[in-house]
N, C-alpha and C. Protein backbone atom coordinates (compact mmCIF):
# COMPACT_ATOMS: atom_id res chain seq x y z
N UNK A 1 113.01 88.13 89.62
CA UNK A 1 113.96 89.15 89.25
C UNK A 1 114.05 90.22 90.33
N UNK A 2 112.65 90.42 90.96
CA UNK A 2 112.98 91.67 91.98
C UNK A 2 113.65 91.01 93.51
N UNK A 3 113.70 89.49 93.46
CA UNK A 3 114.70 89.39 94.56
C UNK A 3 116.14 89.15 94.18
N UNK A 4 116.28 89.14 93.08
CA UNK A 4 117.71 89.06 92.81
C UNK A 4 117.89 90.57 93.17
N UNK A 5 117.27 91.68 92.29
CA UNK A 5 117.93 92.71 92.72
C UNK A 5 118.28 93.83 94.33
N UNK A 6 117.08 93.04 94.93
CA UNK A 6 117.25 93.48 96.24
C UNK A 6 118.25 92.71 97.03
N UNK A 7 118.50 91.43 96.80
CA UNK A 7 119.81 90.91 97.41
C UNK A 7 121.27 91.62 96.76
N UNK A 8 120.98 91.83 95.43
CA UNK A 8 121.98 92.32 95.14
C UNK A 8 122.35 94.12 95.67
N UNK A 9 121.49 95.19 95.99
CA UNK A 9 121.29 95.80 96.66
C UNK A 9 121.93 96.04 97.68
N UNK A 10 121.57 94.91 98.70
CA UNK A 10 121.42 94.63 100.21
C UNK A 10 123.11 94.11 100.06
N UNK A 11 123.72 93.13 99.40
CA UNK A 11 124.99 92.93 98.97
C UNK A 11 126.32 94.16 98.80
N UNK A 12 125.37 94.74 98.11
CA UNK A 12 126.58 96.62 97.50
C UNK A 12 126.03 97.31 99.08
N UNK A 13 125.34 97.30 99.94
CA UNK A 13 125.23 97.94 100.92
C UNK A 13 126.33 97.90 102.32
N UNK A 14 125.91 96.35 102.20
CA UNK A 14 127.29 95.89 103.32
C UNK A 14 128.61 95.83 102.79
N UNK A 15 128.85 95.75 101.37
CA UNK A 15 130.33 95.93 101.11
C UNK A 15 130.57 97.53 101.56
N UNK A 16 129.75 98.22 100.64
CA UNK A 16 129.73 99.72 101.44
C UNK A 16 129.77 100.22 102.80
N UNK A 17 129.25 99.36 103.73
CA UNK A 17 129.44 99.52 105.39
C UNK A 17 130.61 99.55 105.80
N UNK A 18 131.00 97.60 104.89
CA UNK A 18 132.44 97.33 105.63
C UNK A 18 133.76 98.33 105.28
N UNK A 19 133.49 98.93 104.04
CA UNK A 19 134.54 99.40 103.59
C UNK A 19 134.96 100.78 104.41
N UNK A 20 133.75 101.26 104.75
CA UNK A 20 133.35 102.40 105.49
C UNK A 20 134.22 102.30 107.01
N UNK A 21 133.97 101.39 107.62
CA UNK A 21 134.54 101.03 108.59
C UNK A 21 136.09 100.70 108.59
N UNK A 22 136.47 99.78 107.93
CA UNK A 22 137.83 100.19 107.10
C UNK A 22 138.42 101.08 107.06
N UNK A 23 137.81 102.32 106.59
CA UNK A 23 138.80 103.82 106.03
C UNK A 23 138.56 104.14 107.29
N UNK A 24 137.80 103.92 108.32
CA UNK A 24 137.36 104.81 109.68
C UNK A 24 138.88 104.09 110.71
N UNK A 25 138.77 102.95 110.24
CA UNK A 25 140.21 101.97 111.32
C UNK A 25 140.80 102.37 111.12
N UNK A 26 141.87 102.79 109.89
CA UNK A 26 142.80 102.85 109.35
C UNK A 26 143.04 104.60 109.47
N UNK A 27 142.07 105.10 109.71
CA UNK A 27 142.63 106.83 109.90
C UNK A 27 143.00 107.21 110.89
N UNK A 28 142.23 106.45 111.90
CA UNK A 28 142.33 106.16 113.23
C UNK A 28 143.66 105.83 113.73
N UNK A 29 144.04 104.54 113.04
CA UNK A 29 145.76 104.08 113.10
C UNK A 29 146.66 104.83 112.66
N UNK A 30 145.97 105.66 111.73
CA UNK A 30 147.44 106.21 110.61
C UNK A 30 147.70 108.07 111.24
N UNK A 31 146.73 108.04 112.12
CA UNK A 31 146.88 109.42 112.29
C UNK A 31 147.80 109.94 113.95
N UNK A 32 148.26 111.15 114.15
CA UNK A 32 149.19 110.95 114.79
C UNK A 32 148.65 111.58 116.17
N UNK A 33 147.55 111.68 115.43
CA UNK A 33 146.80 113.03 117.20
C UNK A 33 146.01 111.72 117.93
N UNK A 34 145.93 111.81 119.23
CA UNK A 34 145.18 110.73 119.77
C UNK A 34 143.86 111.42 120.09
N UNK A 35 142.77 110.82 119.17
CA UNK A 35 141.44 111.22 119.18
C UNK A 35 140.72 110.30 120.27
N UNK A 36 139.74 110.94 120.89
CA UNK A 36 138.86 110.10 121.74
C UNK A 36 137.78 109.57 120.48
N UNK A 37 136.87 108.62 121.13
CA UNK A 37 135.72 108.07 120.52
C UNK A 37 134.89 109.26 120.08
N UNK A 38 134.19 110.61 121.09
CA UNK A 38 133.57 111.41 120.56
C UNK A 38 134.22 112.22 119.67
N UNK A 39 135.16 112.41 119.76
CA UNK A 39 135.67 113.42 118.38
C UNK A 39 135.51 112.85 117.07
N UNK A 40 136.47 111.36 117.20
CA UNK A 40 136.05 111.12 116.28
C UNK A 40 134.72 110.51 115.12
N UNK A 41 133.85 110.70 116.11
CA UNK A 41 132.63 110.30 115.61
C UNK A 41 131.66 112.09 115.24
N UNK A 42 132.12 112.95 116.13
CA UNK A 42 131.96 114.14 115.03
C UNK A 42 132.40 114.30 114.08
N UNK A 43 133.61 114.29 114.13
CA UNK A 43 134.24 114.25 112.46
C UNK A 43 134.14 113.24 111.30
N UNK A 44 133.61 111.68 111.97
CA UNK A 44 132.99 111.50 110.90
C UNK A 44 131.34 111.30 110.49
N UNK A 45 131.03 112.13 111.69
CA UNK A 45 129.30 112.28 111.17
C UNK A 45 129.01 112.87 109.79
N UNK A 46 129.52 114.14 109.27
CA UNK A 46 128.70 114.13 108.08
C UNK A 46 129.38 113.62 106.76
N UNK A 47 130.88 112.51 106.72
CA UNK A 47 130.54 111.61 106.09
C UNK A 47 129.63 110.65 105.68
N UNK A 48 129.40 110.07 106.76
CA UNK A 48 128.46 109.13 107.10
C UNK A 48 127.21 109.35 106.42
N UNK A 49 126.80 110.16 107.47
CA UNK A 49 125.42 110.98 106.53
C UNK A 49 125.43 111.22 105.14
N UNK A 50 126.35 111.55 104.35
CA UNK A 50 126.80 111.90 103.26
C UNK A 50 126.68 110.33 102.11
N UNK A 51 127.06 109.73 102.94
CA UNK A 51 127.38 108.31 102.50
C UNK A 51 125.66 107.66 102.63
N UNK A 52 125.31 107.70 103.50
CA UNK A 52 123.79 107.30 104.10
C UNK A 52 122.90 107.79 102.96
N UNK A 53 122.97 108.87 102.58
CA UNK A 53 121.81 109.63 101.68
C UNK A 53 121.78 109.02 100.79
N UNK A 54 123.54 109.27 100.27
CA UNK A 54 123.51 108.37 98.58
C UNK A 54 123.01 107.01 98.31
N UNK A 55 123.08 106.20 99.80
CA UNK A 55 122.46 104.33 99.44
C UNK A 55 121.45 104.61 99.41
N UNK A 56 120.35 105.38 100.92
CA UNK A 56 119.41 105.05 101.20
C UNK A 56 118.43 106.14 100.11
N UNK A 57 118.54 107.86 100.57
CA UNK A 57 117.40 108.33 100.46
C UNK A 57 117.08 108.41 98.85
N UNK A 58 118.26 107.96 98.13
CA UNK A 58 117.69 108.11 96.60
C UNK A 58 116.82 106.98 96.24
N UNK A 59 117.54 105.84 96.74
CA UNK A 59 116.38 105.03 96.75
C UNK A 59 114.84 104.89 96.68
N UNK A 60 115.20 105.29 98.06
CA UNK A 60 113.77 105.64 98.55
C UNK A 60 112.85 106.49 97.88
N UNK A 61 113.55 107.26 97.30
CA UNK A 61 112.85 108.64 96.51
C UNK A 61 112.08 108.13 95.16
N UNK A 62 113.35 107.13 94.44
CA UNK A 62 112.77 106.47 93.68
C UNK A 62 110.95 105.51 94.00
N UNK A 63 111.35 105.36 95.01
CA UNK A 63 110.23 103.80 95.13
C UNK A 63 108.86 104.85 95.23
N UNK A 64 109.31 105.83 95.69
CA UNK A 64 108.22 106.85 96.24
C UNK A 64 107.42 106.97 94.76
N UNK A 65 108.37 107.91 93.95
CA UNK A 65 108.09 108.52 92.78
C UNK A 65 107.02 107.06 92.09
N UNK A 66 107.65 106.08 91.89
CA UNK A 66 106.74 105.11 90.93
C UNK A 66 106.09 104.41 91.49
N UNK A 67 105.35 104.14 92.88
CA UNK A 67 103.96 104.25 93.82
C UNK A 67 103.02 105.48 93.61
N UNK A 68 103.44 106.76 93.24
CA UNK A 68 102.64 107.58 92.79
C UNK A 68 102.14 107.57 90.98
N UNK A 69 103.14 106.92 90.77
CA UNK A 69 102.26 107.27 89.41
C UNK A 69 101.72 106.15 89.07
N UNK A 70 101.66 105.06 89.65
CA UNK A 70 100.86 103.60 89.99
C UNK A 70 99.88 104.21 90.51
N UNK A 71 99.25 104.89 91.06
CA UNK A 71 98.32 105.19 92.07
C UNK A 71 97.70 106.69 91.14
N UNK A 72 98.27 107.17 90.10
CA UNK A 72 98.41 108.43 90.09
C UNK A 72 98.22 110.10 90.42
N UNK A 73 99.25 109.61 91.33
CA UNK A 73 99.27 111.01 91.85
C UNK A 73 99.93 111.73 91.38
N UNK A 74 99.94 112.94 91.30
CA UNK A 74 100.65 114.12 90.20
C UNK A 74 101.21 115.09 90.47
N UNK A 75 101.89 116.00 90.42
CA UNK A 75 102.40 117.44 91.16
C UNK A 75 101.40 118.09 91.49
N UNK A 76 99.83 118.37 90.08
CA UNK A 76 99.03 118.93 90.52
C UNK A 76 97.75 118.62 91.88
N UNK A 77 97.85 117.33 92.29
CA UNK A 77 97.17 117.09 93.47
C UNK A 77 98.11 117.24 94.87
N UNK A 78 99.45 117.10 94.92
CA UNK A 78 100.31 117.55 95.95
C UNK A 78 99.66 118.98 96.32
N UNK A 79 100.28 120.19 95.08
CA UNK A 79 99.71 121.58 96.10
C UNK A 79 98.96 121.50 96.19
N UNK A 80 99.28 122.99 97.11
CA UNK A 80 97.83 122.95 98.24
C UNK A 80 97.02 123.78 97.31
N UNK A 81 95.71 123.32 97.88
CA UNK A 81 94.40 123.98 96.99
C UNK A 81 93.77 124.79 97.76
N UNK A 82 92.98 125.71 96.88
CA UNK A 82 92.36 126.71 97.41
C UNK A 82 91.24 126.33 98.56
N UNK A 83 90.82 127.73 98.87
CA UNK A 83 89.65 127.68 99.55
C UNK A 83 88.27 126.80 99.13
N UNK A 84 87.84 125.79 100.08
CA UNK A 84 86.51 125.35 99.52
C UNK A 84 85.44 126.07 99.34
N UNK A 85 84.47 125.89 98.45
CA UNK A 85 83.56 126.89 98.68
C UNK A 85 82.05 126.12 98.80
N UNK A 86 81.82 126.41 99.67
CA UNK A 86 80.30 125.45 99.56
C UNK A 86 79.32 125.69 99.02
N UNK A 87 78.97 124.69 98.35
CA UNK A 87 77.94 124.31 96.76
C UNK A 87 77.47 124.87 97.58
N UNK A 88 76.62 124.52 98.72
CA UNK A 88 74.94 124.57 98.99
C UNK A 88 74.64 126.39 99.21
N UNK A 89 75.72 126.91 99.45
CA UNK A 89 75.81 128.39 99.69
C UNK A 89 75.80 129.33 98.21
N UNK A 90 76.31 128.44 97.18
CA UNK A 90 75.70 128.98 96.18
C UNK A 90 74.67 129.06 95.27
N UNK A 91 73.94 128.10 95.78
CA UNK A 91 73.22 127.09 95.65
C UNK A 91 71.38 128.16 96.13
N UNK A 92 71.86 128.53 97.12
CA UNK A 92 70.93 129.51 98.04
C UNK A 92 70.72 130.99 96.94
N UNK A 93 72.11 131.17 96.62
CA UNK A 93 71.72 132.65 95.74
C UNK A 93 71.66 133.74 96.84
N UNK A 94 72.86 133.27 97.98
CA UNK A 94 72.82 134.15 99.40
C UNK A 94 73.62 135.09 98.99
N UNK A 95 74.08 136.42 99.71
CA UNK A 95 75.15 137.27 99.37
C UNK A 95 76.26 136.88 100.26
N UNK A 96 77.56 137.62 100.13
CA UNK A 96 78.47 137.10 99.77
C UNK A 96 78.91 137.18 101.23
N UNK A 97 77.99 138.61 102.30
CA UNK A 97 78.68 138.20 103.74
C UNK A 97 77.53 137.26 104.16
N UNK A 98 76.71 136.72 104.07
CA UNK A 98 75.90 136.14 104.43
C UNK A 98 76.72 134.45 104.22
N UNK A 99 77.18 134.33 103.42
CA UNK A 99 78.29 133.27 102.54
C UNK A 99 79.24 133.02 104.02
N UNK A 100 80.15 134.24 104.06
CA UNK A 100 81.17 134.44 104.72
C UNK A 100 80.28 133.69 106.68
N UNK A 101 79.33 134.61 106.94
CA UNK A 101 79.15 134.37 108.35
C UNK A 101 78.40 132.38 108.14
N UNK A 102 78.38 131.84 107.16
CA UNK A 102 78.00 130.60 107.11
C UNK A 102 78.99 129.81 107.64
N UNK A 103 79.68 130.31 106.70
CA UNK A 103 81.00 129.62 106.50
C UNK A 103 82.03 129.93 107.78
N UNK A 104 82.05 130.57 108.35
CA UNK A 104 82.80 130.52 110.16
C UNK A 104 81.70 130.32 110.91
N UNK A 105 80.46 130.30 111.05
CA UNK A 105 79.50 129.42 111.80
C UNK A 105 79.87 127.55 111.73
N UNK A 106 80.01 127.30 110.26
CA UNK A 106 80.82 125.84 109.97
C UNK A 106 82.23 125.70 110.80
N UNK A 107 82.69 126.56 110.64
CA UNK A 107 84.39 126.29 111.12
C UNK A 107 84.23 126.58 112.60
N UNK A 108 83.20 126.95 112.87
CA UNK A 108 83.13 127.07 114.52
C UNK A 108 82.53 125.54 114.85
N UNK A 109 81.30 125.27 113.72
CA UNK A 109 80.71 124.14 114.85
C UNK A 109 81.81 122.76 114.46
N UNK A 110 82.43 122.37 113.59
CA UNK A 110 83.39 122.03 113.55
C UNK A 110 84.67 121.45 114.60
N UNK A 111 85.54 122.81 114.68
CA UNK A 111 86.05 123.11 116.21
C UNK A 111 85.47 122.59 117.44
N UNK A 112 84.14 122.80 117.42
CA UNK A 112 83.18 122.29 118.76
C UNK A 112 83.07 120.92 118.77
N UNK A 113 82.36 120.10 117.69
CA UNK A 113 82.36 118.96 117.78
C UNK A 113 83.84 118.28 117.87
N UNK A 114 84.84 118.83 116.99
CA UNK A 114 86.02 118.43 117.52
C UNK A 114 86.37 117.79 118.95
N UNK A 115 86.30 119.16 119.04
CA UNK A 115 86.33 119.26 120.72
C UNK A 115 85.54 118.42 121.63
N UNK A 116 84.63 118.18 121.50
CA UNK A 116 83.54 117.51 122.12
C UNK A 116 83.95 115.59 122.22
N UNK A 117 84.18 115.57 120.93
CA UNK A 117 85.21 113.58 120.60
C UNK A 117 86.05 113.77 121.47
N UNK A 118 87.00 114.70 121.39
CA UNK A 118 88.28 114.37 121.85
C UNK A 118 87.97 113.95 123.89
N UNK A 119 87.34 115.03 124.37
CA UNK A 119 87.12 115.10 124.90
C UNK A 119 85.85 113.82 125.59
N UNK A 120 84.80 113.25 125.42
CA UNK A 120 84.98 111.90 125.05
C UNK A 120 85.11 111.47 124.88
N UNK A 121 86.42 111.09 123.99
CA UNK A 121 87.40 109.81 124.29
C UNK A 121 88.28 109.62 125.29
N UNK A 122 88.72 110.93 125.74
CA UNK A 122 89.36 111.16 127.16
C UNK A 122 88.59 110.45 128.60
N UNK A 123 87.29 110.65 128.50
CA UNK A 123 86.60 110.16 129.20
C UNK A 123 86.51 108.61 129.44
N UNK A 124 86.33 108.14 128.16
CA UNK A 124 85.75 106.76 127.79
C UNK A 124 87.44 106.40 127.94
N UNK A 125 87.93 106.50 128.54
CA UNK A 125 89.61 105.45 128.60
C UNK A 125 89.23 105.98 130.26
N UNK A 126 89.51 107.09 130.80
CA UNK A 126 89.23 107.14 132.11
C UNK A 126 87.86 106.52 132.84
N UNK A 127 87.16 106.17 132.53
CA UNK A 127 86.07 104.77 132.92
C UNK A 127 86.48 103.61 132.36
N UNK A 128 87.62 103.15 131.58
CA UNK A 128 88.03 101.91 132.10
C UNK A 128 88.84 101.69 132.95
N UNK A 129 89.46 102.67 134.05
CA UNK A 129 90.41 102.03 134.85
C UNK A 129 89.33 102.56 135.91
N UNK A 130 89.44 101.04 137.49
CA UNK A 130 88.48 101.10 137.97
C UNK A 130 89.03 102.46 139.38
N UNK A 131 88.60 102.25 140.16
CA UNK A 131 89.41 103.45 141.64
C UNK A 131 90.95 102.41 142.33
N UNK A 132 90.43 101.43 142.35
CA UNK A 132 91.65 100.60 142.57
C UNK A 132 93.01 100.91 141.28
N UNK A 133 92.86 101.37 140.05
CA UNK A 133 93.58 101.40 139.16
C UNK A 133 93.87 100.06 138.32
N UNK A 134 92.82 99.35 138.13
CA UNK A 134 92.47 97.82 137.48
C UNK A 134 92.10 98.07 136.09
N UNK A 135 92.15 98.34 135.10
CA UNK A 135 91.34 98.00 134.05
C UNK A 135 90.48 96.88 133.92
N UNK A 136 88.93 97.22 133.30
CA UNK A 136 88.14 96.89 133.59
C UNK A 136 88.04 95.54 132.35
């Protein structure tokens, strides 16, 4: 059943192309100003687009929507969530700037090790090409 309906789909799509192309010939013929190729492809860009959204992006929107709730995902896991707060810091019974200077000591060493991968991996691709410029 779900390839009948995607052929049938894929079917209402290209009648929709051709027809598209059609009204584009025929305005072309019927009209009295002599348009170049770029004009008239500005003027009919946000048909097009217009036309494009309605096949494709509702679609799409659909397939989206019922992969998430197969999976379930919800509005409430989309937003964004608060600040983490780390167990182990409450955990201590530390005060609250003592909390705070933990917690950007983390986001610093973080940043660093970041930094540090990236930066060997940069490396580790530049030792495979040899001085000749060979990969090794």
């Amino acid at each position: 059943m779900r390839a009948s309906l995607q052929t049938n789909d894929s079917d209402e799509i290209n009648v929709n192309l051709v027809e598209m192309k059609d009204d584009l010939i025929e305005s072309k013929s019927h009209s009295f100003i002599e348009v170049t190729e770029n004009v008239l492809r500005e003027l009919t860009r946000s048909i097009i687009n217009e036309k494009w959204i309605k096949l494709f992006w509702n679609k799409r929107c659909e397939e989206t929507i019922e992969l998430e709730k197969t999976r379930g995902i919800t509005k409430e896991l989309k937003r964004k969530r608060g600040k983490k707060v780390i167990e182990s810091e409450r955990d201590e019974g530390s005060s609250g700037d003592e909390g705070k200077i933990k917690l950007k000591n983390s986001k610093k060493l973080k940043l660093v090790t970041k930094n540090m991968m990236l930066e060997n991996s940069k490396d580790n691709v530049f030792r495979l090409i040899n001085i000749n410029g060979d990969i090794k």
